[in-house]
C-alpha atoms as a PDB file:
ATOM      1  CA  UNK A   1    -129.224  57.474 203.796  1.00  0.00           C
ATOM      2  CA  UNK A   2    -128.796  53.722 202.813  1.00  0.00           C
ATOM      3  CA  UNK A   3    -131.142  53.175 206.026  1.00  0.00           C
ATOM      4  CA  UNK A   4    -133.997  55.326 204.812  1.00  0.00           C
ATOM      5  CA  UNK A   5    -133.688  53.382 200.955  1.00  0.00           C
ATOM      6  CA  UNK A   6    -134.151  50.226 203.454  1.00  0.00           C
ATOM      7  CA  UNK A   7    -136.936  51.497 204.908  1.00  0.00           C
ATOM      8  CA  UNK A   8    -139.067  53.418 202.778  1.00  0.00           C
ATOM      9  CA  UNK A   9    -141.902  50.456 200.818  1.00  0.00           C
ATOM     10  CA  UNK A  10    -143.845  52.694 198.797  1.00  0.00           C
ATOM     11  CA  UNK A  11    -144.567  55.198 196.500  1.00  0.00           C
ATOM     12  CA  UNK A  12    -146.610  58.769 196.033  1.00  0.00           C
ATOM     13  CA  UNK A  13    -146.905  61.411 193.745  1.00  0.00           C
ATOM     14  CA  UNK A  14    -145.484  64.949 193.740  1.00  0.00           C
ATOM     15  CA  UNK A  15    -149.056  65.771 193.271  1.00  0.00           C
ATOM     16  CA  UNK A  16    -151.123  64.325 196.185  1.00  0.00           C
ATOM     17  CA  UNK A  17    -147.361  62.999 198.369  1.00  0.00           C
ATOM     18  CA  UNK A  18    -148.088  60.648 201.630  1.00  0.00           C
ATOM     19  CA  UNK A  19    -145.707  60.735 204.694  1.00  0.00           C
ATOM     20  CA  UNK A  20    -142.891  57.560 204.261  1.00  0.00           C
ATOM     21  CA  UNK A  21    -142.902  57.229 200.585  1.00  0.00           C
ATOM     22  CA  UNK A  22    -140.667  57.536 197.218  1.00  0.00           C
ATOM     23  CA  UNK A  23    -141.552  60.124 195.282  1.00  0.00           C
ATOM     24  CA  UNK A  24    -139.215  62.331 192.341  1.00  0.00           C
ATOM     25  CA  UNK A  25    -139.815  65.945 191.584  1.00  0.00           C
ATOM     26  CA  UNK A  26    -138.081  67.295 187.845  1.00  0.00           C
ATOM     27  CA  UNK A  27    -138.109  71.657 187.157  1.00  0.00           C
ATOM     28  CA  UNK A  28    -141.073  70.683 185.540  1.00  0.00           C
ATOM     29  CA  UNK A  29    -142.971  69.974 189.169  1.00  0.00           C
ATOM     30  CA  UNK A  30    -140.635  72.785 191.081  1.00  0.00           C
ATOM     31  CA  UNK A  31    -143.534  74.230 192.635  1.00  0.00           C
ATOM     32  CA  UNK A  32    -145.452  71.107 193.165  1.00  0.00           C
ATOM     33  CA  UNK A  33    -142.440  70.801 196.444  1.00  0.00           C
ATOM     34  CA  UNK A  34    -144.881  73.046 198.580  1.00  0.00           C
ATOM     35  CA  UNK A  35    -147.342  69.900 198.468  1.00  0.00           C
ATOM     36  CA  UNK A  36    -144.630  68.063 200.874  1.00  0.00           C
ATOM     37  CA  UNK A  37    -145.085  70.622 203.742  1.00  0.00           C
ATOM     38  CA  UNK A  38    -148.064  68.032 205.088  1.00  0.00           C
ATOM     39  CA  UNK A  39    -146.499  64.811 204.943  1.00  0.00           C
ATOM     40  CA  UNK A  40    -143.014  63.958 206.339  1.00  0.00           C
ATOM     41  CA  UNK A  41    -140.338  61.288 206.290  1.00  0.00           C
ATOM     42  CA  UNK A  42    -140.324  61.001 201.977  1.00  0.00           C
ATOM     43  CA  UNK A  43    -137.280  60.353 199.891  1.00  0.00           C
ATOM     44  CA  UNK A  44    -137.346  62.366 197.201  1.00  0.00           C
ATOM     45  CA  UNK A  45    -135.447  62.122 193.992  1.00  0.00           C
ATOM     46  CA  UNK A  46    -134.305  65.482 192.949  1.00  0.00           C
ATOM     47  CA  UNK A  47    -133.116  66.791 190.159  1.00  0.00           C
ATOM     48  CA  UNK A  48    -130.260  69.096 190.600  1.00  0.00           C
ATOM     49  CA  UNK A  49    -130.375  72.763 190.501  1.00  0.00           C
ATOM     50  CA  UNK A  50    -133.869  72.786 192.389  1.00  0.00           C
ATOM     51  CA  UNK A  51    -133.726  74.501 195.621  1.00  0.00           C
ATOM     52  CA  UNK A  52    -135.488  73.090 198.390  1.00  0.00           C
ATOM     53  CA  UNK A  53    -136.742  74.955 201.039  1.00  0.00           C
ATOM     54  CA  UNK A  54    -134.656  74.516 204.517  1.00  0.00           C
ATOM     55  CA  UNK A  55    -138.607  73.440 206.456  1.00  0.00           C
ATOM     56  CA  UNK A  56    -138.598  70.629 204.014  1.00  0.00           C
ATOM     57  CA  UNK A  57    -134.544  69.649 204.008  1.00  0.00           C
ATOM     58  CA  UNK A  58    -135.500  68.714 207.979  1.00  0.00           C
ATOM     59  CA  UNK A  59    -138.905  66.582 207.225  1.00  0.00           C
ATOM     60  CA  UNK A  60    -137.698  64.717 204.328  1.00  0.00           C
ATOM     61  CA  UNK A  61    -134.733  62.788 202.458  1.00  0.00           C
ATOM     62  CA  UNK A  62    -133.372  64.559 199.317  1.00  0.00           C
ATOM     63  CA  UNK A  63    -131.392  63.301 196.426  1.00  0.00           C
ATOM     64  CA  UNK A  64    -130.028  65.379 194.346  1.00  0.00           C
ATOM     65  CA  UNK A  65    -129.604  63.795 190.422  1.00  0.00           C
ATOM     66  CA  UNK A  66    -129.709  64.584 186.873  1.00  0.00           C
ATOM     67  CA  UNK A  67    -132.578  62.539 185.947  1.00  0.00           C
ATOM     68  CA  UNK A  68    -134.723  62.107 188.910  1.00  0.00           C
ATOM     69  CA  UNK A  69    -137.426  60.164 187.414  1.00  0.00           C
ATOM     70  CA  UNK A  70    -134.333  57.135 186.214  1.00  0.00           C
ATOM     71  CA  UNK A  71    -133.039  56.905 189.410  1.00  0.00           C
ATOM     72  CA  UNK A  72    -136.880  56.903 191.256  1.00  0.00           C
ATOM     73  CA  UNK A  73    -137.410  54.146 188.356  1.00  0.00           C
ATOM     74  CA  UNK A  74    -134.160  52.011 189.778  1.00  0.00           C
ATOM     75  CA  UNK A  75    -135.446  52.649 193.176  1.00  0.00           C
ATOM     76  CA  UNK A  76    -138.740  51.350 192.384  1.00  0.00           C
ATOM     77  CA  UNK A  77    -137.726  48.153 190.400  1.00  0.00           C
ATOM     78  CA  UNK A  78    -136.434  46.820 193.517  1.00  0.00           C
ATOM     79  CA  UNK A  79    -139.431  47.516 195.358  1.00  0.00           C
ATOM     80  CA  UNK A  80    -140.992  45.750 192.758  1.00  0.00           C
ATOM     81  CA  UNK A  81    -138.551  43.153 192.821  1.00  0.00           C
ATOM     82  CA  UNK A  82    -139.417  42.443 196.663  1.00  0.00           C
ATOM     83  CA  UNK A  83    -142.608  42.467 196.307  1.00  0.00           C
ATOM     84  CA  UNK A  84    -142.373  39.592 193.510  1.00  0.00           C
ATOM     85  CA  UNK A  85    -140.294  37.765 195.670  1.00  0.00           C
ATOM     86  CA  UNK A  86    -143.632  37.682 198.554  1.00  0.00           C
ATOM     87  CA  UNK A  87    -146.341  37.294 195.379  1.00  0.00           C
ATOM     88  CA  UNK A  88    -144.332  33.976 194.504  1.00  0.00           C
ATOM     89  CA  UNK A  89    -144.598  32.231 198.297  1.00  0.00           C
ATOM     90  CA  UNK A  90    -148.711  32.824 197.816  1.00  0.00           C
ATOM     91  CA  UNK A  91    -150.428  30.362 196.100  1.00  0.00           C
ATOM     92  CA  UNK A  92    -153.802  30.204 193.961  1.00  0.00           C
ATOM     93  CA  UNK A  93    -156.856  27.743 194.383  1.00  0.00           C
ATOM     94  CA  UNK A  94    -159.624  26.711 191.384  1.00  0.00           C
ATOM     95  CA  UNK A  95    -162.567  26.956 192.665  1.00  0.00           C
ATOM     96  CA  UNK A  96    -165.636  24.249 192.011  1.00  0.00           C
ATOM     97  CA  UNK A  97    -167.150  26.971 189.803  1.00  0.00           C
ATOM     98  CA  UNK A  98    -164.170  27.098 187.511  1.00  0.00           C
ATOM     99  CA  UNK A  99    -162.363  29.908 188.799  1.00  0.00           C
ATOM    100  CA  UNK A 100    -158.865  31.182 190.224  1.00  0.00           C
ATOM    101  CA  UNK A 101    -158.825  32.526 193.420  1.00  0.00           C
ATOM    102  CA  UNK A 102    -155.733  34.222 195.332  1.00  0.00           C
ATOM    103  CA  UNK A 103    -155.080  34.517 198.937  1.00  0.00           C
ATOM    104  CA  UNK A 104    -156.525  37.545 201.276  1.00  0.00           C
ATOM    105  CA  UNK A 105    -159.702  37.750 198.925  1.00  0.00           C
ATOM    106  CA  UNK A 106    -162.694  39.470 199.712  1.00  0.00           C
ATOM    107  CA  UNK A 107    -166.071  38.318 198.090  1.00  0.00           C
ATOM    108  CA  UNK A 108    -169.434  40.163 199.103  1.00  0.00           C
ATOM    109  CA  UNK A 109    -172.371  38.452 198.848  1.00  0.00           C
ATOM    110  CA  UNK A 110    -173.982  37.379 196.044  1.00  0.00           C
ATOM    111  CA  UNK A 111    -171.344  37.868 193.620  1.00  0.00           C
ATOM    112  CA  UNK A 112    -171.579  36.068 190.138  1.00  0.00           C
ATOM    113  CA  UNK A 113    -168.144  34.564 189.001  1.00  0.00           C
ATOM    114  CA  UNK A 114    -167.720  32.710 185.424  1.00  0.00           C
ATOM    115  CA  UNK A 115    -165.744  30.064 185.018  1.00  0.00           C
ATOM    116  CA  UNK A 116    -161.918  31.326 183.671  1.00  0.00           C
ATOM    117  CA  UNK A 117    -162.187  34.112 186.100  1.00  0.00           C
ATOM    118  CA  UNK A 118    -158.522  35.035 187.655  1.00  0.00           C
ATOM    119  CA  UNK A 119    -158.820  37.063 190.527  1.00  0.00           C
ATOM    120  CA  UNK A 120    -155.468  38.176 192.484  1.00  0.00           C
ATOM    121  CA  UNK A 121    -154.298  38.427 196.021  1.00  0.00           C
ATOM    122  CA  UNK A 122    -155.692  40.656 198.022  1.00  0.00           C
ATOM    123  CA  UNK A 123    -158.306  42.214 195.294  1.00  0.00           C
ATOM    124  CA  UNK A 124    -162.299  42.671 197.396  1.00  0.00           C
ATOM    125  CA  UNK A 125    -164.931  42.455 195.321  1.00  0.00           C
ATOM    126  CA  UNK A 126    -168.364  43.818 196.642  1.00  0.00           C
ATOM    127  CA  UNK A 127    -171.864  42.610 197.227  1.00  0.00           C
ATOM    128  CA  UNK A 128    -174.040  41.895 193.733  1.00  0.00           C
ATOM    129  CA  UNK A 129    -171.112  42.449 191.506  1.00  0.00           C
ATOM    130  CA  UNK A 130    -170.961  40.290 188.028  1.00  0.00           C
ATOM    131  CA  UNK A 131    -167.526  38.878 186.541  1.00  0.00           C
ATOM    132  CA  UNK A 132    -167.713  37.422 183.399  1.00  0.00           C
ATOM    133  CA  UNK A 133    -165.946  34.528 181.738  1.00  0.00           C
ATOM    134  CA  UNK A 134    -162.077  34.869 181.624  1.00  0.00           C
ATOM    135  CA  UNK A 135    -161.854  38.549 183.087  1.00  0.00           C
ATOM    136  CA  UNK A 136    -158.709  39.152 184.865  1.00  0.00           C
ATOM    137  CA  UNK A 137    -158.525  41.505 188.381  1.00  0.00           C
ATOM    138  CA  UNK A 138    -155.460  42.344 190.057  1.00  0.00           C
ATOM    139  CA  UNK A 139    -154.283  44.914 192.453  1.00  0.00           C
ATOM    140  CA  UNK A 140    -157.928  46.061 192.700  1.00  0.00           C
ATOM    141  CA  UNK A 141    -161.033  47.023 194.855  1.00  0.00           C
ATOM    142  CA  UNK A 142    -164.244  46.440 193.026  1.00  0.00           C
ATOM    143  CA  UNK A 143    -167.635  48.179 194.344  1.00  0.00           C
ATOM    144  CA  UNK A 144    -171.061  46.976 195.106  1.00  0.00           C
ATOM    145  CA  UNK A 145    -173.341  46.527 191.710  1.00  0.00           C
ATOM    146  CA  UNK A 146    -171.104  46.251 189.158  1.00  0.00           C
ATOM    147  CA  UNK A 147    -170.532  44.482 185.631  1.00  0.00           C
ATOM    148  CA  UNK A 148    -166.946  43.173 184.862  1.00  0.00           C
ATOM    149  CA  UNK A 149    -167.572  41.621 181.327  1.00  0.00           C
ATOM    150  CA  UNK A 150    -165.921  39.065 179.227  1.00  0.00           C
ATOM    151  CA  UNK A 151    -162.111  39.386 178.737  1.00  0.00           C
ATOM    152  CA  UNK A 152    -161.681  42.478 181.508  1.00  0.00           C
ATOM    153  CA  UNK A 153    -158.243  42.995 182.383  1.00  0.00           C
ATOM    154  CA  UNK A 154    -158.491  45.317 185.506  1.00  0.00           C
ATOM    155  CA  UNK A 155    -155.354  45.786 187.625  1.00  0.00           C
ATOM    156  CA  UNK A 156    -152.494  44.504 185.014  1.00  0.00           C
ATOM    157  CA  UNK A 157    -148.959  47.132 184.782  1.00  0.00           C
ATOM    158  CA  UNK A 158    -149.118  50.322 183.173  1.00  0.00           C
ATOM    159  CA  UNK A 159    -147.464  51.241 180.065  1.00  0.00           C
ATOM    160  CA  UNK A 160    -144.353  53.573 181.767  1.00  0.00           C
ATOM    161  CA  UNK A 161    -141.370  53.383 179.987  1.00  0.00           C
ATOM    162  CA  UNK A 162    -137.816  55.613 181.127  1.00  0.00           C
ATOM    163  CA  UNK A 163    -134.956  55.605 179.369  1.00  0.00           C
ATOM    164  CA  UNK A 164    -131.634  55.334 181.018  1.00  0.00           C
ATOM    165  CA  UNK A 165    -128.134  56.804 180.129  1.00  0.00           C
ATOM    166  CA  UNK A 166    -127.937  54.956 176.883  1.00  0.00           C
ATOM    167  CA  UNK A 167    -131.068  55.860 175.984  1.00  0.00           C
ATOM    168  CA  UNK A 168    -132.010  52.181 175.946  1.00  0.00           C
ATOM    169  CA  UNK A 169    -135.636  52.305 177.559  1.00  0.00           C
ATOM    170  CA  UNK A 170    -136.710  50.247 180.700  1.00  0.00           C
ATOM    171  CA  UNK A 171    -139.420  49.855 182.066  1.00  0.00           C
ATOM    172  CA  UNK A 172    -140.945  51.428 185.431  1.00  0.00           C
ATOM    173  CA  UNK A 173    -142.936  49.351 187.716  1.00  0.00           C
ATOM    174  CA  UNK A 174    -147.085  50.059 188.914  1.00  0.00           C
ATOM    175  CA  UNK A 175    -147.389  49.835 192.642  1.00  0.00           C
ATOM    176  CA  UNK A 176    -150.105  51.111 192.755  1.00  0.00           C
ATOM    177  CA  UNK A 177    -153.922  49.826 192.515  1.00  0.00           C
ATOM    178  CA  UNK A 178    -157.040  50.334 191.155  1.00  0.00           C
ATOM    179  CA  UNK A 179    -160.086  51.429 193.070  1.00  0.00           C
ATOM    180  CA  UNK A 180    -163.782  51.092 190.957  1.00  0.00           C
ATOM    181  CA  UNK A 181    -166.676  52.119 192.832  1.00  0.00           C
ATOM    182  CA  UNK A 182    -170.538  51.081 193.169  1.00  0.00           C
ATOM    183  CA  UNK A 183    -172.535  50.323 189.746  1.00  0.00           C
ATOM    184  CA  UNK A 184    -169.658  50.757 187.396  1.00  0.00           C
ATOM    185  CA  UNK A 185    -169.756  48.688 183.932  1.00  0.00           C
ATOM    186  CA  UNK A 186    -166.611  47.658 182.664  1.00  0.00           C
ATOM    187  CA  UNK A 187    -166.821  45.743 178.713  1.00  0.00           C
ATOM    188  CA  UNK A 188    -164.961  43.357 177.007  1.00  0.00           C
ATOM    189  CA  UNK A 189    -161.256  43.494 175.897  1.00  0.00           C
ATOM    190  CA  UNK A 190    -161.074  46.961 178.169  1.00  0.00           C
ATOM    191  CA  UNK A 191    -158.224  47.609 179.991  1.00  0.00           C
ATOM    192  CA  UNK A 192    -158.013  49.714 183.427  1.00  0.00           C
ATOM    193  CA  UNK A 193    -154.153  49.803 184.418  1.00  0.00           C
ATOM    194  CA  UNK A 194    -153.209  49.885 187.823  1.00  0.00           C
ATOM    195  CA  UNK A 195    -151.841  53.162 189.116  1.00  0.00           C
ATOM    196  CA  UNK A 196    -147.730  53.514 188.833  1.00  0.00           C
ATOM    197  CA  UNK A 197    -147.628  55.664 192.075  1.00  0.00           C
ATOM    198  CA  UNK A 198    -151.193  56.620 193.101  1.00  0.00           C
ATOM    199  CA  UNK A 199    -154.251  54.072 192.301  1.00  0.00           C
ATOM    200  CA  UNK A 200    -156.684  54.497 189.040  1.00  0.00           C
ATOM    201  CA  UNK A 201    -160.152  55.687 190.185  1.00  0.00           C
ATOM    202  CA  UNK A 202    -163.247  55.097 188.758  1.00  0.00           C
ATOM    203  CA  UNK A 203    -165.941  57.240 189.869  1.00  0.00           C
ATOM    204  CA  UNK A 204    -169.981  55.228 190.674  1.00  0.00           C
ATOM    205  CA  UNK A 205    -171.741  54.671 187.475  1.00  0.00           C
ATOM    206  CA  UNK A 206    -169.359  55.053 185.137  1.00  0.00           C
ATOM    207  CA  UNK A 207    -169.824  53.115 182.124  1.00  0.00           C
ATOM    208  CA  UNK A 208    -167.099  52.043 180.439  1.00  0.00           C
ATOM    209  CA  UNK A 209    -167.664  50.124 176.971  1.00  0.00           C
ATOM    210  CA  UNK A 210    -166.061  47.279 175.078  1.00  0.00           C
ATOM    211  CA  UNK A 211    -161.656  48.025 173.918  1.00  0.00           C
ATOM    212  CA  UNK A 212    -161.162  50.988 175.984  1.00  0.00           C
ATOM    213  CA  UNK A 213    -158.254  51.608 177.760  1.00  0.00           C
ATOM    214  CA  UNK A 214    -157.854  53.826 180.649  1.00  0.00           C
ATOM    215  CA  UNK A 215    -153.887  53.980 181.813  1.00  0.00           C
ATOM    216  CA  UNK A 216    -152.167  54.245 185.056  1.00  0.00           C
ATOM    217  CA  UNK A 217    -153.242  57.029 187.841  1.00  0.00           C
ATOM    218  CA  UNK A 218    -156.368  57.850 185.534  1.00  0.00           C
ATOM    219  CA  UNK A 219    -159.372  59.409 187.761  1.00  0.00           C
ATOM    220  CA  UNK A 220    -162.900  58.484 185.718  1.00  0.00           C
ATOM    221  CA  UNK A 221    -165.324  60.825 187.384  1.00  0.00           C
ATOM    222  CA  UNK A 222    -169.094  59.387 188.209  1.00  0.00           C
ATOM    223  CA  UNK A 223    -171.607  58.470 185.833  1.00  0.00           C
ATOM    224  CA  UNK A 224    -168.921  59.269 183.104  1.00  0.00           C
ATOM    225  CA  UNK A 225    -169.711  57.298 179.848  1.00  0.00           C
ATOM    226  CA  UNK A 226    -165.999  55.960 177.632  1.00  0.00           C
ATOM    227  CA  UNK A 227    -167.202  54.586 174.205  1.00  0.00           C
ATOM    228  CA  UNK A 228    -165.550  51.489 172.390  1.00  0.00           C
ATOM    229  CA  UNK A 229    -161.961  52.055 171.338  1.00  0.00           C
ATOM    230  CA  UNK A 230    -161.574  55.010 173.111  1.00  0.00           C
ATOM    231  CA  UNK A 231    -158.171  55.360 174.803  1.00  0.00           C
ATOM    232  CA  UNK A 232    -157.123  57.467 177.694  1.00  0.00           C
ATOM    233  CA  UNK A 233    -153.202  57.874 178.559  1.00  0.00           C
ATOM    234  CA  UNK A 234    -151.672  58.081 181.794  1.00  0.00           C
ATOM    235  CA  UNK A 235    -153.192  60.251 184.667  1.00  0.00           C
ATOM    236  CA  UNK A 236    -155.733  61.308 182.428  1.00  0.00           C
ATOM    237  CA  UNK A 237    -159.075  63.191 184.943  1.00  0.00           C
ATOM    238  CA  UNK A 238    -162.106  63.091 183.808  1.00  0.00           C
ATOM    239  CA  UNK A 239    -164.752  65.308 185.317  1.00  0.00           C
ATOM    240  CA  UNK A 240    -168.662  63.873 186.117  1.00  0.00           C
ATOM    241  CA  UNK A 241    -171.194  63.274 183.561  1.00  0.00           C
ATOM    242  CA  UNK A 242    -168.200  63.243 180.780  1.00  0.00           C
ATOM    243  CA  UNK A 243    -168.839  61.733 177.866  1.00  0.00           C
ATOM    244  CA  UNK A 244    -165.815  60.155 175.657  1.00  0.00           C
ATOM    245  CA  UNK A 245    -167.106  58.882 171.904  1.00  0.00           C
ATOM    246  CA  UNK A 246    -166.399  56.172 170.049  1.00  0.00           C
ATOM    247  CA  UNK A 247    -162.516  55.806 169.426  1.00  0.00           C
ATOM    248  CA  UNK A 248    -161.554  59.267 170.574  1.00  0.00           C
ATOM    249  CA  UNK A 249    -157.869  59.890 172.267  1.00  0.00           C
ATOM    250  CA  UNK A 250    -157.165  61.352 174.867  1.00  0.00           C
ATOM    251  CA  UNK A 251    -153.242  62.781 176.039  1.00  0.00           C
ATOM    252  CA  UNK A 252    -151.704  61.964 179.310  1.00  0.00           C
ATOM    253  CA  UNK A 253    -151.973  64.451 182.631  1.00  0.00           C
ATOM    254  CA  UNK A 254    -154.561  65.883 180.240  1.00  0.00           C
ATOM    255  CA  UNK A 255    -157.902  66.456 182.720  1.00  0.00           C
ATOM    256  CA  UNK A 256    -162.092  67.286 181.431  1.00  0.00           C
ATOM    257  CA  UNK A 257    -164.439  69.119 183.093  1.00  0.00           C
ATOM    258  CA  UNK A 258    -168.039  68.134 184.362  1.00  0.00           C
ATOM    259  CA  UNK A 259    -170.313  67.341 181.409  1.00  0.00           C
ATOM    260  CA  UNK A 260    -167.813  68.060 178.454  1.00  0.00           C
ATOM    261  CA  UNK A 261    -168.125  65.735 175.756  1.00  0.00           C
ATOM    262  CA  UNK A 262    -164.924  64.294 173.337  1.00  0.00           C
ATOM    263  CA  UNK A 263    -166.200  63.813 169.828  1.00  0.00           C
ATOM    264  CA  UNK A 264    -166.255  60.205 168.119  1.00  0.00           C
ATOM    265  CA  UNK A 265    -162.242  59.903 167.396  1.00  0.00           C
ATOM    266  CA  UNK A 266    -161.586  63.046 168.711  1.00  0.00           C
ATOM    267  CA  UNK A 267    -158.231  64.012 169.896  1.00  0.00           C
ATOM    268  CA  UNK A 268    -157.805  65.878 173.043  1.00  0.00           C
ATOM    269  CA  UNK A 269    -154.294  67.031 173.818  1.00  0.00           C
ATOM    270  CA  UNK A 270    -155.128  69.438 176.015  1.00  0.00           C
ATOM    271  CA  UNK A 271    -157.045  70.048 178.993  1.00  0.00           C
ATOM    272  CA  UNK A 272    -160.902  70.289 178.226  1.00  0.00           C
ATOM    273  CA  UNK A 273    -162.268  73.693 180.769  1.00  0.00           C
ATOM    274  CA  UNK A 274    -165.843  73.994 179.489  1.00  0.00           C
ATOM    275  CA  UNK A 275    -168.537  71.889 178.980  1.00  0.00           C
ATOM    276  CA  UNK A 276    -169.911  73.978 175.812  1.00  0.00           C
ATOM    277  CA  UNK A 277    -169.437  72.155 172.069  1.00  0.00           C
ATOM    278  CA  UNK A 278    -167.673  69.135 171.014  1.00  0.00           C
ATOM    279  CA  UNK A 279    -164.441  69.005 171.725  1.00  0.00           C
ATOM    280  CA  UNK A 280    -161.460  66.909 169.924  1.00  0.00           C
ATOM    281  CA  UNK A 281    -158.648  67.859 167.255  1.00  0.00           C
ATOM    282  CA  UNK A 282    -158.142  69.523 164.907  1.00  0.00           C
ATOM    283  CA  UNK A 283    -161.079  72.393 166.078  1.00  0.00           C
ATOM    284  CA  UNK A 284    -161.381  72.137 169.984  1.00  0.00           C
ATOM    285  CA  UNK A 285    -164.300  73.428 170.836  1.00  0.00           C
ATOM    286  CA  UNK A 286    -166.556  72.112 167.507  1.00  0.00           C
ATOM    287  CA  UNK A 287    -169.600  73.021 166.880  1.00  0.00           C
ATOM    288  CA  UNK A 288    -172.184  70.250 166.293  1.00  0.00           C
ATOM    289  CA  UNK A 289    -173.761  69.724 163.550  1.00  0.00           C
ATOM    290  CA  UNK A 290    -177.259  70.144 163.204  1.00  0.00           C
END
């Protein structure tokens, strides 16, 4: 077992699993375990009383524990730890337009960069894209076309805290990335968190206003429109052509449907299935007013 801890480098989700990674399953995602009958060589953090089927005992690792998710978190904070150890030996460059650059970057051509720009190892940025004074990208993939403004922070951890058996909490690591495709807008002072075990998605012409904050594994579906101060949790989906108003909230592993629209600092807690009305706490759907 200590040999497959050695070798195993990164993470999935119960969810959407991929063959050679670290993944937990709690009661709560029981039947998710099906979802590992396609991939093969996982380790998979348990928690006890689940049984596994004896197909998936022979393709995969199991460890059996009380709190699955702490002892995936331990695992993961020295993967983390590693993988600060290699961030430290790579080195940054400023740039004769005023920038920081990282090593294994990908520019396209004719990309705009203001001066205070940080951009991270390893992040690609393609062809016509715009990124404004002082906007941060990490951990990221950024499409053809698109609009990073002032202050962006795209890529930075996720907000995932655990608490361990003194119910002091710690905090879990984001290996994942984030993954913005063509023509997206992203405004000033927003936030777009790397994923924690899959990578945040956002879907070709999205438009994402100024203090918004999308959280870790999120999946913003195309031409999807997020409103200043609006604020979306943790693996929060959003269908296409959804439109989130000003300030609204929206729950973690909460998902929208195509062309359902959260009212201006509505509060959505649950999963949004039609597209008909207004929809945000405390009346979910509500009726506009004429």
């Amino acid at each position: 077992m200590q040999d497959v801890f050695a070798e195993v480098k990164r993470v999935s989700y119960i969810e959407d699993p991929k063959s050679g990674t670290a993944l937990y399953a709690t009661k709560k995602f029981e039947s998710k375990l099906n979802n590992l009958e396609l991939v093969s060589d996982c380790l998979v953090f348990v928690e006890q009383g689940i049984e596994v089927p004896a197909g998936l005992s022979e393709k995969h690792h199991f460890v059996f524990c009380d709190n699955p998710v702490l002892d995936y978190t331990r695992f993961v904070c020295g993967l983390a730890e590693e993988l600060a150890l290699v961030e430290e030996k790579k080195a940054y460059r400023l740039t004769s337009e005023g920038y920081y650059v990282g090593e294994g970057v990908v520019i396209g051509d004719h990309v705009r960069i203001e001066p205070g720009v940080l951009i991270g190892h390893g992040v690609e940025i393609g062809d016509n894209t715009q990124v404004l004074a002082n906007a941060v990208i990490k951990h990221a993939s950024i499409g053809k076309n698109c609009l990073i403004k002032e202050m962006a922070l795209i890529g930075l951890e996720g907000f995932f805290p655990v608490k361990d058996e003194n119910g002091d909490n710690m905090r879990l690591p984001c290996l994942g990335r984030v993954d913005i495709s063509d023509d997206v807008e992203v405004g000033s002072f927003t936030t777009i968190c790397r994923g924690s075990n899959t990578d945040t998605k956002v879907g070709h012409h999205a438009k994402i206003d100024d203090h918004v904050r999308i959280g870790h594994d999120g999946n913003i579906g195309a031409n999807t429109v997020i409103t200043a101060g609006a604020v979306l949790a943790g693996y929060v989906t959003t269908g296409e052509n959804v439109r989130i108003g000003l300030n609204a909230t929206v729950k973690h592993m909460t998902s929208i449907v195509d062309n359902a629209e959260i009212s201006m600092g509505g509060r959505v807690a649950r999963n949004v299935t039609t597209d008909k009305g207004l929809y945000g706490i405390p009346q979910s759907p509500i009726t506009p007013q004429k």
